[in-house]
N, C-alpha and C. Protein backbone atom coordinates (compact mmCIF):
# COMPACT_ATOMS: atom_id res chain seq x y z
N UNK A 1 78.02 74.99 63.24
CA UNK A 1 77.68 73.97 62.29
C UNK A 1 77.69 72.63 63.02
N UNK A 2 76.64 71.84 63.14
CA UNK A 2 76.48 70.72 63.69
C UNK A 2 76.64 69.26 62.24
N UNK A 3 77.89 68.60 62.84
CA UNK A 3 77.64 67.73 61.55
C UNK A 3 77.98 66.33 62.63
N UNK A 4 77.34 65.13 61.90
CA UNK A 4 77.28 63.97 62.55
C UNK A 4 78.26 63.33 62.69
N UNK A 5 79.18 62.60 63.47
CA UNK A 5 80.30 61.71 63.06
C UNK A 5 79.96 60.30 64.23
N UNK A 6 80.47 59.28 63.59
CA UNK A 6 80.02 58.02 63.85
C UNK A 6 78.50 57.82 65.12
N UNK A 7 77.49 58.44 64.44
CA UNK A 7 76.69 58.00 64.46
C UNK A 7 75.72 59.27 65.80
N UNK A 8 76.72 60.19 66.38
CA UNK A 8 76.28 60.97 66.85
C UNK A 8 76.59 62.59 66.45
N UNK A 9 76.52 63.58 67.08
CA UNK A 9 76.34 65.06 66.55
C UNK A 9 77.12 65.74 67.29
N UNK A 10 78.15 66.43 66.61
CA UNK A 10 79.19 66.88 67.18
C UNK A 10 79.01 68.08 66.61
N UNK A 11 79.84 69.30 66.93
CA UNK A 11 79.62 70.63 67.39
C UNK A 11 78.99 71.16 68.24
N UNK A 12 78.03 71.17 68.41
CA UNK A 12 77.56 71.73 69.50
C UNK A 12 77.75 71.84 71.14
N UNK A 13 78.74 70.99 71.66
CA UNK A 13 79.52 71.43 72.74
C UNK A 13 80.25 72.38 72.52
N UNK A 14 81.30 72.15 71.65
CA UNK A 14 82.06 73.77 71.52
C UNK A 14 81.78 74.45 71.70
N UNK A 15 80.25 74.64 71.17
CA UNK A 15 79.77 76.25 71.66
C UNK A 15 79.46 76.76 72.97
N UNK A 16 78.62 75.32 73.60
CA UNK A 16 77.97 75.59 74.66
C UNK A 16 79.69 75.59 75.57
N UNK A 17 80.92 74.82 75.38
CA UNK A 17 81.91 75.46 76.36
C UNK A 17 82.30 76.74 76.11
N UNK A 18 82.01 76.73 75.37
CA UNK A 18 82.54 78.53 74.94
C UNK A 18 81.61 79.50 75.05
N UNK A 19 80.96 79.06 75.76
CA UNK A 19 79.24 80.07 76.57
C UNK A 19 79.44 80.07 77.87
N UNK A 20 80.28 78.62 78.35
CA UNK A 20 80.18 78.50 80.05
C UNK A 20 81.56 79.06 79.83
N UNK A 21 82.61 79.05 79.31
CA UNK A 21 83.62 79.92 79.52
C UNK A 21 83.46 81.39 79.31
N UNK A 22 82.71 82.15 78.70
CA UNK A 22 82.47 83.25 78.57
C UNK A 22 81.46 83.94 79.88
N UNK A 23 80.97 83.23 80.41
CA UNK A 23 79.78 83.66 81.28
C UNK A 23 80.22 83.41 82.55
N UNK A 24 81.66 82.41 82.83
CA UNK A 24 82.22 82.07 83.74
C UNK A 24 83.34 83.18 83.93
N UNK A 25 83.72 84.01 82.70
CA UNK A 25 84.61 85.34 82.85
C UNK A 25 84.12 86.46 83.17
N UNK A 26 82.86 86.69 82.72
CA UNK A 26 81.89 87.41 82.92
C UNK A 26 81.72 87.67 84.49
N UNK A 27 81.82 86.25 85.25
CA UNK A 27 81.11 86.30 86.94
C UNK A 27 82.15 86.79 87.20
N UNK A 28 83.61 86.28 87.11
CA UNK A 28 84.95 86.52 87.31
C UNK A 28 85.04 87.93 87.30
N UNK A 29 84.68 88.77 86.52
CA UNK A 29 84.98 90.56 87.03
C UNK A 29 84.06 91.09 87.53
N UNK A 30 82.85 90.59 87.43
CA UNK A 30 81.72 91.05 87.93
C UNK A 30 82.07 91.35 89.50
N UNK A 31 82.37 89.93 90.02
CA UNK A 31 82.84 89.36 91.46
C UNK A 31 84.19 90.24 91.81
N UNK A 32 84.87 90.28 90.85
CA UNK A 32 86.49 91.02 91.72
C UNK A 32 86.22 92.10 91.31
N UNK A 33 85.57 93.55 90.75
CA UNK A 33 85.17 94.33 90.39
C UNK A 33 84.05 95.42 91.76
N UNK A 34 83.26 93.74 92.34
CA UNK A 34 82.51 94.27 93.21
C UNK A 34 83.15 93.88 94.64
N UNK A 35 84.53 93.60 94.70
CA UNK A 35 85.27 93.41 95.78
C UNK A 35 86.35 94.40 96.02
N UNK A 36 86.99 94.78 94.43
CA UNK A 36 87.50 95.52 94.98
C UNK A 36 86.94 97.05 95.12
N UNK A 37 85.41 97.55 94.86
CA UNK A 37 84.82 98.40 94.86
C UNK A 37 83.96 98.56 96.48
N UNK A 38 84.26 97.56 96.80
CA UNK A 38 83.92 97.05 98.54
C UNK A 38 84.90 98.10 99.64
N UNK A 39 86.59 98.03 98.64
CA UNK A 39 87.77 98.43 99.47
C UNK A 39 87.58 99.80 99.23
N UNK A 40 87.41 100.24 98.83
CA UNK A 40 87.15 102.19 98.60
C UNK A 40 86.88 103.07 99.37
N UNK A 41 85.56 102.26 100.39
CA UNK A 41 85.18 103.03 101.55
C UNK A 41 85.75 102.33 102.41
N UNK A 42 86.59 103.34 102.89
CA UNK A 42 87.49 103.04 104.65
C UNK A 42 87.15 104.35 105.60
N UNK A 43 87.08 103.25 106.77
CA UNK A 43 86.43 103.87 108.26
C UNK A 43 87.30 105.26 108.05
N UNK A 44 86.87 106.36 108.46
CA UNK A 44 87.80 107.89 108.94
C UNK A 44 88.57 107.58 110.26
N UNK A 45 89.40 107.76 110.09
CA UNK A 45 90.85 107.63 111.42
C UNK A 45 90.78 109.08 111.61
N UNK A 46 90.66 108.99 113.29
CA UNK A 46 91.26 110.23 113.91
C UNK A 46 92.14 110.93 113.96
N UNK A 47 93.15 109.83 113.95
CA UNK A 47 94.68 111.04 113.75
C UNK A 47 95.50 109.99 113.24
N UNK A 48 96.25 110.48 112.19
CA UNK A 48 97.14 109.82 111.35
C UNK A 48 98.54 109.54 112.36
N UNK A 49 98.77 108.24 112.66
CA UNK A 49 99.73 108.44 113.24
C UNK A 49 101.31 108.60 112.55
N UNK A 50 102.21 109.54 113.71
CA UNK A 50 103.28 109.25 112.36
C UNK A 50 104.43 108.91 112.97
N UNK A 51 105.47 108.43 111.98
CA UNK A 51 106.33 107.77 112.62
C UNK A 51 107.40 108.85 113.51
N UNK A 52 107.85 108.18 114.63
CA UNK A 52 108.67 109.30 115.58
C UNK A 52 109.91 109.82 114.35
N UNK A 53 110.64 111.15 114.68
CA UNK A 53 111.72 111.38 114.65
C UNK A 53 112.72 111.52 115.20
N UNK A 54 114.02 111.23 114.97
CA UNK A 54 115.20 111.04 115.78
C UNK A 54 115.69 112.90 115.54
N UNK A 55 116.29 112.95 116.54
CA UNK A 55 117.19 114.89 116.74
C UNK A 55 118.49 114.09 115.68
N UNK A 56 119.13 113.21 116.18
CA UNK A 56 120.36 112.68 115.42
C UNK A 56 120.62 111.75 114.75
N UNK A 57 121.26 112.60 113.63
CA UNK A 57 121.53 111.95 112.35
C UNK A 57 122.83 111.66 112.20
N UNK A 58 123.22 110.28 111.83
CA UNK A 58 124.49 109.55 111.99
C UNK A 58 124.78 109.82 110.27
N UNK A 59 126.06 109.85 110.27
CA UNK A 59 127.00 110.01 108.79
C UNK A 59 127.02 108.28 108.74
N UNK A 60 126.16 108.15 107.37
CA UNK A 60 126.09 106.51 107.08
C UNK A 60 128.17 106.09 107.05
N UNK A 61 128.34 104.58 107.16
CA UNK A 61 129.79 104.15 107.35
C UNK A 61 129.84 103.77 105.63
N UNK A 62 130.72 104.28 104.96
CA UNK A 62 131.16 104.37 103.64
C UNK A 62 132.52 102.87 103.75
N UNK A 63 132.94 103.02 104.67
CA UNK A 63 134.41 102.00 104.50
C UNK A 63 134.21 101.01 104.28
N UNK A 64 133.14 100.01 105.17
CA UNK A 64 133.09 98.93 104.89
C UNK A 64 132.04 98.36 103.49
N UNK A 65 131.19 99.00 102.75
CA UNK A 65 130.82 98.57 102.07
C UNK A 65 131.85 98.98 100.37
N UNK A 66 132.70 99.75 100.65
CA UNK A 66 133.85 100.03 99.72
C UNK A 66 134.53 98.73 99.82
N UNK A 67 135.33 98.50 101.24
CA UNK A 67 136.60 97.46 101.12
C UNK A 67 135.27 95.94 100.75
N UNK A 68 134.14 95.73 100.93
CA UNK A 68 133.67 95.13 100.56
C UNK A 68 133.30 94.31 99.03
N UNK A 69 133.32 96.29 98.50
CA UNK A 69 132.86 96.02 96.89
C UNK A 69 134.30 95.65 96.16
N UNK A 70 135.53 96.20 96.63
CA UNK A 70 136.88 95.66 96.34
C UNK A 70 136.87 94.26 96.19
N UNK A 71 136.45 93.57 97.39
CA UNK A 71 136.90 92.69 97.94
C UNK A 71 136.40 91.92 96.67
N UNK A 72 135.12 91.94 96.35
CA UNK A 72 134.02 91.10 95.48
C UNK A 72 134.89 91.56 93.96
N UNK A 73 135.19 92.20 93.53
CA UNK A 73 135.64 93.26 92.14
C UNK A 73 137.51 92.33 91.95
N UNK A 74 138.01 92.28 92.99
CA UNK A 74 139.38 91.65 93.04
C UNK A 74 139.20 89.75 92.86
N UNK A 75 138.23 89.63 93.64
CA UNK A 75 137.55 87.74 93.46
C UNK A 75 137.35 87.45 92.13
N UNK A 76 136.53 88.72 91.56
CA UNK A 76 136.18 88.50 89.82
C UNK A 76 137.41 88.68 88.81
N UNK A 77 137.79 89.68 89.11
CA UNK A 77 139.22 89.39 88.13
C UNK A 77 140.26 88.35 88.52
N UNK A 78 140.68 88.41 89.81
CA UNK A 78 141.26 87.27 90.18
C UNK A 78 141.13 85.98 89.35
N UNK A 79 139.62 85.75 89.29
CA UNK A 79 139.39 84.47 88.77
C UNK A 79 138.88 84.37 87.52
N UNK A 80 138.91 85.57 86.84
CA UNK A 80 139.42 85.45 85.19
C UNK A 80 140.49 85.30 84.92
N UNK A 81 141.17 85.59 85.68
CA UNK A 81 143.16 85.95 85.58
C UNK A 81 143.61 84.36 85.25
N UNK A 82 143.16 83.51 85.86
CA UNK A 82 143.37 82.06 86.25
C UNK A 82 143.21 81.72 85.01
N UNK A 83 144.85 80.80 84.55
CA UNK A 83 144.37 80.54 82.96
C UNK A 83 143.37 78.97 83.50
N UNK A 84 143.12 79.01 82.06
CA UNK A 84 142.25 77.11 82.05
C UNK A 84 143.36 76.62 81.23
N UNK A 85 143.25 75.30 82.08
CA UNK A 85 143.98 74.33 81.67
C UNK A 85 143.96 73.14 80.21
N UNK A 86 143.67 73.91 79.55
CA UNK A 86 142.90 72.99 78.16
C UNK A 86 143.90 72.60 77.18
N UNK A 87 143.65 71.10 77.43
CA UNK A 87 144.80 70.85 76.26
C UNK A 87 144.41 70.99 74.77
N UNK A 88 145.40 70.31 74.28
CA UNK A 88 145.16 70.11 72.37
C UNK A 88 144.26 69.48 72.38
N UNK A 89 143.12 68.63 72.84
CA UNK A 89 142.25 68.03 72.21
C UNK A 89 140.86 68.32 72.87
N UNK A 90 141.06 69.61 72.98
CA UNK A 90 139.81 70.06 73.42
C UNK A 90 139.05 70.82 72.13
């Protein structure tokens, strides 16, 4: 609906931005749609390389991330334990 206000004609931008925004979303998948349809075909590799393996396997160290999680678990109660100092006119 095009209606006049002080002396010129208003509505009709709205639409036309809402044509260049629609046609501007439009390019927007068109464009990443035909980019990522670009990535699909990959060159054939000769031989997959793979990563080496080790013969020996170490028993991961359990102690220190225990006396660790203590350590952090004793800091937190510790410092709930701690009364606050709040007087009567708090």
């Amino acid at each position: 609906m095009v209606r006049r206000v002080a002396g010129r004609y208003d509505g009709g931008m709205r639409n036309v931005s809402r044509r260049v925004v629609s046609m501007a979303a439009v390019a927007g998948v068109v464009v990443a749609s035909g980019v990522s349809l670009g990535q699909a075909g990959r060159a054939p590799v000769a031989e997959v390389p793979y990563p080496p393996t080790t013969s020996k396997y170490d028993e991961p160290n359990l102690i220190l991330p225990m006396l660790l999680m203590f350590l952090i678990i004793g800091a937190v109660v510790g410092a709930s334990c701690i009364p606050s100092k709040r007087g009567h006119q708090d």
